[in-house]
Protein backbone atom coordinates (compact mmCIF):
# COMPACT_ATOMS: atom_id res chain seq x y z
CA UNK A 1 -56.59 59.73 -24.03
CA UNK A 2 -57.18 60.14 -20.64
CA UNK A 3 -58.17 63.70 -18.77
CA UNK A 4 -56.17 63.07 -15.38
CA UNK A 5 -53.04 61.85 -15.43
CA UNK A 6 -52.17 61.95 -11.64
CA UNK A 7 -54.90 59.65 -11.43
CA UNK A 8 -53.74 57.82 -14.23
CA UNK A 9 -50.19 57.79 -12.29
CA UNK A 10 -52.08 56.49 -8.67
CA UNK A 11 -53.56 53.75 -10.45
CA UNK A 12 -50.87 52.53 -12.70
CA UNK A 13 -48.96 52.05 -9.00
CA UNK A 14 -51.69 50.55 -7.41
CA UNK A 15 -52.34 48.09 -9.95
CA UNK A 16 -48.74 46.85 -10.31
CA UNK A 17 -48.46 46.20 -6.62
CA UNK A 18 -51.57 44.30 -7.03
CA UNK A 19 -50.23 42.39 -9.85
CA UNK A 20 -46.55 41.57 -7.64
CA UNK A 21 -44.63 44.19 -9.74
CA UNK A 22 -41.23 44.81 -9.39
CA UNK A 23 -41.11 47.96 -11.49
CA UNK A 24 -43.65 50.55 -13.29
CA UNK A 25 -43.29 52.87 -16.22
CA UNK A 26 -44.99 55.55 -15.88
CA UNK A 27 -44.92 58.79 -18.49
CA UNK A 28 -43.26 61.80 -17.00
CA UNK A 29 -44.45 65.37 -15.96
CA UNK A 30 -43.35 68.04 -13.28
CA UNK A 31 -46.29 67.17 -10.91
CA UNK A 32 -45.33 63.17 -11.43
CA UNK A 33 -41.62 63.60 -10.54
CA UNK A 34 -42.59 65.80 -7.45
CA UNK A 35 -44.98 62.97 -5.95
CA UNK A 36 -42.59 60.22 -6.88
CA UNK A 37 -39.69 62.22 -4.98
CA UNK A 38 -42.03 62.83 -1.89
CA UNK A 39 -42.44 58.96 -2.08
CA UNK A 40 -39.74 58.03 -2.28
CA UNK A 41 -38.56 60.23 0.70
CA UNK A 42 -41.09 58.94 3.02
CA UNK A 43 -40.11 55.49 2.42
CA UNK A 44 -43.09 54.29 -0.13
CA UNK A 45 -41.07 53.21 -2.76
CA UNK A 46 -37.34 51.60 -3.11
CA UNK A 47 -36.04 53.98 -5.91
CA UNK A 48 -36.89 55.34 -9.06
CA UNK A 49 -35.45 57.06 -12.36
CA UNK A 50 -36.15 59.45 -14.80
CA UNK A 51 -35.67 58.75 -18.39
CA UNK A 52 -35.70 60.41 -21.82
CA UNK A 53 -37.88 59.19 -24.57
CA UNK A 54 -37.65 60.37 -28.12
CA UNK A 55 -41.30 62.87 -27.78
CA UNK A 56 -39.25 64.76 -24.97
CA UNK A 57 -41.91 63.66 -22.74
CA UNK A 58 -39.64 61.33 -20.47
CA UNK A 59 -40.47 57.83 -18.49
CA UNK A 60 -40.41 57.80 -14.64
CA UNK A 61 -39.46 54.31 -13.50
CA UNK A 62 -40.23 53.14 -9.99
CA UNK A 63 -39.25 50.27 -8.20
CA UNK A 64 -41.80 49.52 -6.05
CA UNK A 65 -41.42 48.61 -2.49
CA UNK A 66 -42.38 45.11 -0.31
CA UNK A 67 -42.40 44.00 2.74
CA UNK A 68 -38.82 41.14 2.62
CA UNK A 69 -41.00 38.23 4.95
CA UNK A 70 -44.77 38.88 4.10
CA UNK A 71 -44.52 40.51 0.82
CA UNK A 72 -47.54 43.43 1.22
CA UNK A 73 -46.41 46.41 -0.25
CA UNK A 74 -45.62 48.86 1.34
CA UNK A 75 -48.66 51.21 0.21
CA UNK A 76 -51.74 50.21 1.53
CA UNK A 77 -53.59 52.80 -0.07
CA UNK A 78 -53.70 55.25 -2.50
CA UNK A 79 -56.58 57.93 -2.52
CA UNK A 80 -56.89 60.76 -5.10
CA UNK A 81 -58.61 63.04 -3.51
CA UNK A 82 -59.17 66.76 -5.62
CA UNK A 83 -60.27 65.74 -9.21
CA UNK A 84 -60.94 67.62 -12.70
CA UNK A 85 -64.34 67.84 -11.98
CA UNK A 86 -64.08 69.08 -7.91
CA UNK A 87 -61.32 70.25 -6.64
CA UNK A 88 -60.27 70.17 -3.57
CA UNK A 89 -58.40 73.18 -1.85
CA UNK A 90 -57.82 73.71 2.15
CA UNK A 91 -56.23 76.39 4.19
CA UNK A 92 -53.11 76.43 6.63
CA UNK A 93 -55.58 76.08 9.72
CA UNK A 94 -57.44 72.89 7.90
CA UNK A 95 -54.99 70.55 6.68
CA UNK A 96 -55.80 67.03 6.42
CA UNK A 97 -54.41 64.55 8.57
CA UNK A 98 -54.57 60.86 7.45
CA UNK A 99 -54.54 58.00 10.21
CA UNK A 100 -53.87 60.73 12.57
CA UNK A 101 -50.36 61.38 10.83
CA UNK A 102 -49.45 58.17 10.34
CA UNK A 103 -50.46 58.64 6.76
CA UNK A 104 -49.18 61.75 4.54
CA UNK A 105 -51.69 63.96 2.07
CA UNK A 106 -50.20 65.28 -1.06
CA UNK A 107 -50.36 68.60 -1.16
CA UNK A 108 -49.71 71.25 -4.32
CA UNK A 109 -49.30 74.83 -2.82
CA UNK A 110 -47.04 78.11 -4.00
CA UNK A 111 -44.27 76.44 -2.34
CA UNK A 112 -44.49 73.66 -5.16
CA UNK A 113 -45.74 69.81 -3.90
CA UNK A 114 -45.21 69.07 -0.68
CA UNK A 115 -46.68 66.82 2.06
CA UNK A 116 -49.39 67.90 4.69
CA UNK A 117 -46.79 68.03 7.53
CA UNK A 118 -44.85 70.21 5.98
CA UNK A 119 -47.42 73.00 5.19
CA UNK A 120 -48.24 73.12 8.28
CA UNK A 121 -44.65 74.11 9.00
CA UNK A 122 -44.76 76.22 6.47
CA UNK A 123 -48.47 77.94 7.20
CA UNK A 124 -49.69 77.25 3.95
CA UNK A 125 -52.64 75.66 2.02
CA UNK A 126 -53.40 74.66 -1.22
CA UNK A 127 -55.18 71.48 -3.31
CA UNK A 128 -55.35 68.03 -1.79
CA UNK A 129 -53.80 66.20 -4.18
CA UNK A 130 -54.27 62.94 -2.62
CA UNK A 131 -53.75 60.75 0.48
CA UNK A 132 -51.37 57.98 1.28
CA UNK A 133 -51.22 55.30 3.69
C-alpha cells in the first residue's frame, strides 16, 4: 500500500512516457480527476476518461501526449512538490512561478485545484501540489 497517491499518480505518468506509452490506468480520486482535467486543459495530455470499476473506486485513463516528428512527450517534467511528511503551503503574494510561467504549479486552495496563474487571479493561496513543465 502506498501513503501518497498523487505521487503515486506523477510517477505512474512519468514512467509510461518513459516507457513510449500510449495510455495509463491510473485508480481514481477527486484530487486525481482535478489534476488530470487541469492537464488536460493546458495541453499536457491528448484526452482521458473516467471509468467505473466494481470497488466504486473508478479508473482514470489518459492518453498521453507526443510530439508527431520527434516523439518527446510533451511533459518534460513532473515535480511533486508538498509531501505527507512537509507540506508545502504559500500565500496569494508568493505563488510559485515555474520557468518564469512557462511552466504551471498545481495548486489545491478553497477554490478547489487550480493552477498558479489562476490564484493569482483569484488572490488566493494554498498547498503546492506540484510543478509541471
Amino acid at each position: 500500500m502506498f501513503t501518497d497517491p498523487i505521487s503515486d499518480y506523477l510517477t505512474r505518468l512519468r514512467n509510461a512516457q518513459m516507457a513510449g506509452h500510449k495510455i495509463v490506468n491510473v485508480p481514481a480520486s477527486n484530487m486525481k480527476k482535478s489534476i488530470t482535467e487541469i492537464l488536460h486543459d493546458k495541453g499536457y495530455i491528448s484526452d482521458y476518461k473516467i471509468e467505473k470499476t466494481s470497488n466504486n473506486q473508478g479508473n482514470i485513463k489518459i492518453a498521453l501526449k507526443y510530439n508527431s516528428q520527434t516523439k518527446l512527450p510533451a511533459i518534460k517534467k513532473l515535480v511533486r512538490i508538498s509531501k505527507p511528511g512537509l507540506r508545502k503551503y504559500t500565500d496569494s503574494t508568493s505563488l510559485p512561478r515555474v520557468i518564469n510561467g512557462l511552466g504551471i504549479a498545481i495548486i489545491s486552495t478553497s477554490k478547489g485545484v487550480i493552477t498558479d496563474k489562476e490564484a493569482r487571479d483569484f488572490n488566493i493561496g494554498g498547498e503546492v501540489i506540484c510543478y509541471i513543465y
